[in-house]
N, C-alpha and C. Protein backbone atom coordinates (compact mmCIF):
# COMPACT_ATOMS: atom_id res chain seq x y z
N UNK A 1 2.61 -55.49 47.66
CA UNK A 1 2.37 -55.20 49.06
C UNK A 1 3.46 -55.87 49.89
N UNK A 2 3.82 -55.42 51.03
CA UNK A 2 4.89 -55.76 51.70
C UNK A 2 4.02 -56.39 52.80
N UNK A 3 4.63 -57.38 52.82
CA UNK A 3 4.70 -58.73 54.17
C UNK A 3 4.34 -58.04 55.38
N UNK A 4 3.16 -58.19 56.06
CA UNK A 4 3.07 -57.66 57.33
C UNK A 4 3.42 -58.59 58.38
N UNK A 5 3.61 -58.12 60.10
CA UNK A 5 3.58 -59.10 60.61
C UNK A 5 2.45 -60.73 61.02
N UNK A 6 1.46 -60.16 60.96
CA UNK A 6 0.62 -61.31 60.92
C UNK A 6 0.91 -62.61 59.91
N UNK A 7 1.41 -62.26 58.68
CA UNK A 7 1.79 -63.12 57.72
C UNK A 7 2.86 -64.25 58.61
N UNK A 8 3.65 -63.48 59.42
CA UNK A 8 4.50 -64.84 59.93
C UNK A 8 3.78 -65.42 60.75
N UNK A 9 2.78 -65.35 61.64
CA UNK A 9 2.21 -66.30 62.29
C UNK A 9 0.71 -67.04 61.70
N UNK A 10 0.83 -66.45 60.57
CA UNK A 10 -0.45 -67.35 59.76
C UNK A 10 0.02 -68.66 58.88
N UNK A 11 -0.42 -69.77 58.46
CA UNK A 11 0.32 -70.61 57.81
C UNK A 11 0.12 -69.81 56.13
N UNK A 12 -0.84 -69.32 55.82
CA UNK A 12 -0.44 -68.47 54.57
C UNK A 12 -0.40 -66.77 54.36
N UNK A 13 -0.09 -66.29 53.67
CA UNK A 13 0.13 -64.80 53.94
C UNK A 13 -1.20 -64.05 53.43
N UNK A 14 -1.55 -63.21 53.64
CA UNK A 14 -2.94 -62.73 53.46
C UNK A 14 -2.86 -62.17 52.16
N UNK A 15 -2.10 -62.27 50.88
CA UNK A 15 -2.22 -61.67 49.53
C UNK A 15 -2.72 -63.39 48.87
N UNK A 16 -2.40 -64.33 49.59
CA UNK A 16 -3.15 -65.67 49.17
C UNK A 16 -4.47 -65.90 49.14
N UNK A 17 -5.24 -65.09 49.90
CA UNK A 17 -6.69 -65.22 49.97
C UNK A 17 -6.97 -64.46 48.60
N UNK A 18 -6.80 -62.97 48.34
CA UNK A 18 -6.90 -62.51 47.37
C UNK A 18 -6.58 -62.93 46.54
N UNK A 19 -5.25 -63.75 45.96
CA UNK A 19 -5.57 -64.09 44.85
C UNK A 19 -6.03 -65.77 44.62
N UNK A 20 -6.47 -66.28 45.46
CA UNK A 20 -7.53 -67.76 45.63
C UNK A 20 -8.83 -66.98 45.30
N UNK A 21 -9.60 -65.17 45.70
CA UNK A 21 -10.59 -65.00 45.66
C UNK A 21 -10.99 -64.47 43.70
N UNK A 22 -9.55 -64.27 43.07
CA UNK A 22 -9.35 -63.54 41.54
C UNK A 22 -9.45 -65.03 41.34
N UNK A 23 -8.77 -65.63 41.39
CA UNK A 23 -8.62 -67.13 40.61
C UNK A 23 -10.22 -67.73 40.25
N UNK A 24 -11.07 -67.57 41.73
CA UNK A 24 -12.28 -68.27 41.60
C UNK A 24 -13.58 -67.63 40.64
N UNK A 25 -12.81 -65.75 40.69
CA UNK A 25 -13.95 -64.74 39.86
C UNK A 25 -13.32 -65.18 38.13
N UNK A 26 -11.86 -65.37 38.37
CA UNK A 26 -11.72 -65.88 36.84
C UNK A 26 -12.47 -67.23 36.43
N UNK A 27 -12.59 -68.40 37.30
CA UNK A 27 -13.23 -69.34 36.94
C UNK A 27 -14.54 -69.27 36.41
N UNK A 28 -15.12 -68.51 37.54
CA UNK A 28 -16.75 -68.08 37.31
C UNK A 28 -16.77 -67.22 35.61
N UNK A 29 -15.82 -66.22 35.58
CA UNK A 29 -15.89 -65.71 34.06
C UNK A 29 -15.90 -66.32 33.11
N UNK A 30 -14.84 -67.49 33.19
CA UNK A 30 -14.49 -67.71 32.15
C UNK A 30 -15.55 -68.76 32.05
N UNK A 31 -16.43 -69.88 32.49
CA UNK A 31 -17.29 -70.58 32.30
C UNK A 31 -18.70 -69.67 32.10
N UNK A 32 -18.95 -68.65 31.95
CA UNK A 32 -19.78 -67.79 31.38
C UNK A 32 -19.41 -67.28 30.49
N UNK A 33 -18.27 -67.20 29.93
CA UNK A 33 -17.75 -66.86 28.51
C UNK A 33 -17.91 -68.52 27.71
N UNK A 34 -17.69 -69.26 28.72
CA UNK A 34 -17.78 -70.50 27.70
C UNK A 34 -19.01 -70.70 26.91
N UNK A 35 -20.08 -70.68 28.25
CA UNK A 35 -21.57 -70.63 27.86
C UNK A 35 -22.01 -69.70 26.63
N UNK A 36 -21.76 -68.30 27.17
CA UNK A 36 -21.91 -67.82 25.78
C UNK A 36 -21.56 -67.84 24.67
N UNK A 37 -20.14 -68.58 24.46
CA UNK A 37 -19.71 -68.95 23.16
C UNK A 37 -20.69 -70.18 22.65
N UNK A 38 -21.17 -70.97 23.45
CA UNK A 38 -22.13 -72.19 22.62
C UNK A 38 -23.21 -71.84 22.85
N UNK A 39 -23.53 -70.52 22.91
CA UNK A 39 -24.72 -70.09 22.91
C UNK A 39 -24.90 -69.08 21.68
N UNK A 40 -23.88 -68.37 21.22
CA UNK A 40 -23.56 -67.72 20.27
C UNK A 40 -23.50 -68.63 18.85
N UNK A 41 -22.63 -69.98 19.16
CA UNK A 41 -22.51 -70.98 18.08
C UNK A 41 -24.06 -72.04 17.72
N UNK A 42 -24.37 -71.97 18.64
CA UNK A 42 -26.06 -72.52 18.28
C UNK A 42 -26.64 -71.69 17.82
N UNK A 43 -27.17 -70.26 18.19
CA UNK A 43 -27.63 -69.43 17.76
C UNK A 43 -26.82 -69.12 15.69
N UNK A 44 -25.83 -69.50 15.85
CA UNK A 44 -25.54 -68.59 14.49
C UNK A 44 -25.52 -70.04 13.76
N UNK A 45 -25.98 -71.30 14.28
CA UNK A 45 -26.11 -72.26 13.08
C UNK A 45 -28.03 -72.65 12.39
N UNK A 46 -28.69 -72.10 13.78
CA UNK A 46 -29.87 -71.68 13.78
C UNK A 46 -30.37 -70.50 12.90
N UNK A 47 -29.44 -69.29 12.84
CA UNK A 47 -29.21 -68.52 12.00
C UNK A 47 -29.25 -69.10 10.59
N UNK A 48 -27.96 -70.00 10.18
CA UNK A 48 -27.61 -70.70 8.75
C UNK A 48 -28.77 -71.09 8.22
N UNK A 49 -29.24 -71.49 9.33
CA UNK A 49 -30.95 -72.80 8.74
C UNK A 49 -31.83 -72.25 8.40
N UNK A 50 -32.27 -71.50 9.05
CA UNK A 50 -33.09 -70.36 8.70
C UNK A 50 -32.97 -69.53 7.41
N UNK A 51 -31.53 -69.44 7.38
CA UNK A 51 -31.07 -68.44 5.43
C UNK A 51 -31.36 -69.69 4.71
N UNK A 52 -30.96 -70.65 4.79
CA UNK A 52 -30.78 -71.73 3.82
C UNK A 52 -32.70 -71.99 3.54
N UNK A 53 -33.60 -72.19 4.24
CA UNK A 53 -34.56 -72.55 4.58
C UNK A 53 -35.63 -71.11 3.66
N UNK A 54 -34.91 -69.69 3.94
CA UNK A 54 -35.64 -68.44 3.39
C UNK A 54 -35.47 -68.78 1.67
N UNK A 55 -33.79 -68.99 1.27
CA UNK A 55 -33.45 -69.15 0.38
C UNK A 55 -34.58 -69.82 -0.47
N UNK A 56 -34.44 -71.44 -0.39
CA UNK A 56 -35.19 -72.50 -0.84
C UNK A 56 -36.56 -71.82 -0.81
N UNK A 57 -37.71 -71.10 0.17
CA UNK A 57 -38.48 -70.68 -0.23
C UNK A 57 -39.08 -69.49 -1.76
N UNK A 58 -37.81 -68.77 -1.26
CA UNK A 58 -37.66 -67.84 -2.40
C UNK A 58 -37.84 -68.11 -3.71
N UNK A 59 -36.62 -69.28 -3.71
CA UNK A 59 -36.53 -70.21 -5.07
C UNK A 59 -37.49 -70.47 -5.94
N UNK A 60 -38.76 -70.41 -5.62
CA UNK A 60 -40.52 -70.97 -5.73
C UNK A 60 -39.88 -69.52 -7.13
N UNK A 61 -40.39 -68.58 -6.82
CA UNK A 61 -39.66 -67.63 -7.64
C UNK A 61 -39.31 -67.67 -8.96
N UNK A 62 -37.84 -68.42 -8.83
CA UNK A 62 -37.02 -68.31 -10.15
C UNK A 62 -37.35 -69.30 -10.51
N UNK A 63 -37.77 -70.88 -9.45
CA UNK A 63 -38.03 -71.97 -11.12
C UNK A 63 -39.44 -72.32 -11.35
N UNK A 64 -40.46 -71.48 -10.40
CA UNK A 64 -41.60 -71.81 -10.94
C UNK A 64 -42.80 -70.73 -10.96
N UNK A 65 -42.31 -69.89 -12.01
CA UNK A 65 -42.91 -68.44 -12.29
C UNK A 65 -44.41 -68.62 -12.58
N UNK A 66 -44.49 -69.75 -13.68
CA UNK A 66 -45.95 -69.77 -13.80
C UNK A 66 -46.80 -70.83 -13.07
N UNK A 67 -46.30 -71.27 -12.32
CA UNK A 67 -47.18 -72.36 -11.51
C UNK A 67 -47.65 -71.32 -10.49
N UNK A 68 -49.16 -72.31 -9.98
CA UNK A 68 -49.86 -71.95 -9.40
C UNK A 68 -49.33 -72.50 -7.60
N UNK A 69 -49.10 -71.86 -6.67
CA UNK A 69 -49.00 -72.13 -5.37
C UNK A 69 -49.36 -73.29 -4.78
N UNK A 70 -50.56 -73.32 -5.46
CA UNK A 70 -51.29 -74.48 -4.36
C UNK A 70 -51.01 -76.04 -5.50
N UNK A 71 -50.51 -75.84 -6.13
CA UNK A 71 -49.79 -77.02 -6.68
C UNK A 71 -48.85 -77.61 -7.01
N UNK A 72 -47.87 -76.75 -6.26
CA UNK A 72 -46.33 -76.92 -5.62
C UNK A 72 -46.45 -77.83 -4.55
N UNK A 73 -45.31 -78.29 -4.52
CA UNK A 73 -44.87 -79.57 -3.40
C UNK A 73 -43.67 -79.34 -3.29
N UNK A 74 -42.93 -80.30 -2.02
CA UNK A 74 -41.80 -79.64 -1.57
C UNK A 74 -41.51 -81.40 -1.65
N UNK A 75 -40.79 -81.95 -2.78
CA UNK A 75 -40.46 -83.47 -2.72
C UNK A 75 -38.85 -83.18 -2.95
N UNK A 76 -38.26 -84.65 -2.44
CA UNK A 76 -36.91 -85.00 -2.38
C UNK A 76 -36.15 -85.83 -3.79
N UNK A 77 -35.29 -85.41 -4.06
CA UNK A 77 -34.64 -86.36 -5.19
C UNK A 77 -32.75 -86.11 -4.82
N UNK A 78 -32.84 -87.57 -4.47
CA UNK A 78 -31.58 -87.84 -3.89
C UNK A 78 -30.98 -87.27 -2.73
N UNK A 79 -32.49 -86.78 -1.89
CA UNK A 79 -32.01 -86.28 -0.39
C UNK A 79 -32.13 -84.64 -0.55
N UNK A 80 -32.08 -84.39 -1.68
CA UNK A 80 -32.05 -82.73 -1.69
C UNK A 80 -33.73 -82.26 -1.69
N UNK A 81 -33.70 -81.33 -1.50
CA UNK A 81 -35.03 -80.76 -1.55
C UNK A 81 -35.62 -79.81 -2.69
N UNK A 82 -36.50 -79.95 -3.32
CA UNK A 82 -36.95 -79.24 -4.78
C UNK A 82 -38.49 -78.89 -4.61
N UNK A 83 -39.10 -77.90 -5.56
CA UNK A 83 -40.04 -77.89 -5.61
C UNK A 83 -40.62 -78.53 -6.93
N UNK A 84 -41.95 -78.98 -7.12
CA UNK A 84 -42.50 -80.29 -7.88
C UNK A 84 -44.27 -79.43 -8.20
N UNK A 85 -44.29 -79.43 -9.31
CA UNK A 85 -45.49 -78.90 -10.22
C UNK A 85 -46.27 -80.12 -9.88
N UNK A 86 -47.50 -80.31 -9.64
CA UNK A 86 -47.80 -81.62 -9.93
C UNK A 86 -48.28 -81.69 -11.19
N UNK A 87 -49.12 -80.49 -11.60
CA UNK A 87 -49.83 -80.70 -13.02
C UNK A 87 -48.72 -80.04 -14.09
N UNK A 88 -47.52 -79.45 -13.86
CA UNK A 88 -46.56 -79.67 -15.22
C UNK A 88 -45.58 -80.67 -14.89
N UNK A 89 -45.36 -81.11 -13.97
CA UNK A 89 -44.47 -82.39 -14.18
C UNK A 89 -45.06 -83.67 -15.12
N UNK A 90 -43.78 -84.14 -15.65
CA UNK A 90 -43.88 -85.61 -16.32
C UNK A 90 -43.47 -86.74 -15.58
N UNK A 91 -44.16 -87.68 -16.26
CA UNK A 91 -43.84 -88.90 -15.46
C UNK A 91 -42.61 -89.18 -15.31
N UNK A 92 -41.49 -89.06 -16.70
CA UNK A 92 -40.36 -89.03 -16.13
C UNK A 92 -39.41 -88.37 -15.12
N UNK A 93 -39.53 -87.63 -14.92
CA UNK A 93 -39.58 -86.70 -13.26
C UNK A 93 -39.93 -87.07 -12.45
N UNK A 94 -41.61 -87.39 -12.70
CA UNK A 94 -42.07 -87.92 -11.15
C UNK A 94 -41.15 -89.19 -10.54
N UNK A 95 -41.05 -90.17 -11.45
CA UNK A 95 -39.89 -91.51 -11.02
C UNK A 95 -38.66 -91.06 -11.07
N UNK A 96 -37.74 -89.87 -11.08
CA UNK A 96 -36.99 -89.80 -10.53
C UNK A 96 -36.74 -88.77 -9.94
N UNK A 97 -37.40 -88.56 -8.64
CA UNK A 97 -38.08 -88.47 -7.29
C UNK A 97 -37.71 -89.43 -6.36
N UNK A 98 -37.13 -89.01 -5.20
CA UNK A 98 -37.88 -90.21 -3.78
C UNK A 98 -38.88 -90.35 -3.55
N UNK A 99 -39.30 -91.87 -3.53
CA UNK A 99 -40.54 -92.06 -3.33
C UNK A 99 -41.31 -91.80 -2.46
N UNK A 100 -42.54 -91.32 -2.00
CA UNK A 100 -43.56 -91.41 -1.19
C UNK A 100 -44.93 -91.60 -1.60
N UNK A 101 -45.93 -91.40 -0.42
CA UNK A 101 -47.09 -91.88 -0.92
C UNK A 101 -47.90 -91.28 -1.82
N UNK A 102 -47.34 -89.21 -1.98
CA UNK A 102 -47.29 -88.33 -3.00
C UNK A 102 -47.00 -88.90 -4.34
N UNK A 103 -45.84 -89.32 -4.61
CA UNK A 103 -45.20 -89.86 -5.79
C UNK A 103 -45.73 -90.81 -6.15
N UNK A 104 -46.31 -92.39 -5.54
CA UNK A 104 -47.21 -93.11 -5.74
C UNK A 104 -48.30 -93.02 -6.70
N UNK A 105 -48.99 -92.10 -5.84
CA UNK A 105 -50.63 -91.83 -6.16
C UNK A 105 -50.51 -91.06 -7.64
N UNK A 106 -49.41 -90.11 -7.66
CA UNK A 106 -49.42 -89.57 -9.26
C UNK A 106 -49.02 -90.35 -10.17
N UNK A 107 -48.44 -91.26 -9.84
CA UNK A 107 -47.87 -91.88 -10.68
C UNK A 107 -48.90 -93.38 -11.25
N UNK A 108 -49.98 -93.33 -10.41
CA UNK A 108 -51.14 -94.32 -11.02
C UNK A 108 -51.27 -93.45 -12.21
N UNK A 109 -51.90 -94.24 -13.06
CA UNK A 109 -52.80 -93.86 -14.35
C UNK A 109 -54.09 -93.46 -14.19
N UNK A 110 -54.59 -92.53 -14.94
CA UNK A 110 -56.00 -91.80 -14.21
C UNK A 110 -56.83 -92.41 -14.98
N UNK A 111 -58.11 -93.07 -14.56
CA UNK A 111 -59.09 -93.17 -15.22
C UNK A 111 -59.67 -92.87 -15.79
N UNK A 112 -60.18 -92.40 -17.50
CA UNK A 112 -60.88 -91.90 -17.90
C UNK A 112 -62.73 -92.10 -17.72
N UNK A 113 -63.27 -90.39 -17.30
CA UNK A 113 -64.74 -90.29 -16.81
C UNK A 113 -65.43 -90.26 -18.01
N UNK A 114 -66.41 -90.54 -18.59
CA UNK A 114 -67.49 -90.38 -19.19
C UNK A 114 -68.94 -89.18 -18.98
């Protein structure tokens, strides 16, 4: 655009407003592109957890075909997460396990009933 006269008696020329008014719509964009990028990156690590989390359920599956459901446990050994028979596990298994108050209690000796 060519310089009109008003431009000489203004202290800035009137293509300065316009682009002070692009500069501020780019600001506004681009901090809504920001947002949605860490909104996209939470969402797709929320995503991960969730596969990782389906996975490990699944798993029940392949390593414990003949166990019964309700005697599965979801115990830790060395921070990882496994599933735990209580009535086919051995004691040597059970102690190497992280401990809890689960692991404890099986690991007493059972009293024989009469």
């Amino acid at each position: 655009m060519e310089p009109s006269i008003l431009d000489y008696y203004n202290d800035y020329p009137s293509m300065i407003k316009i682009i002070d008014a692009l500069n501020e719509e780019n600001d506004k964009l681009q901090y809504e592109l920001d947002s949605t990028k860490d909104e996209l990156y939470s969402t797709k690590d929320e995503l991960d957890s969730t596969k990782s989390e389906l996975e490990f359920y699944k798993s029940i599956f392949k390593t414990h075909r003949n166990s019964v459901v309700y005697n599965l446990y979801i115990k830790y050994k060395d921070k990882q997460r496994l599933w735990i028979d209580k009535i086919r596990t051995d004691k040597y298994e059970l102690q190497q396990l992280d401990e809890d108050k689960d692991i404890i209690e099986w690991l007493k000796p059972v009293r024989c009933e009469r």
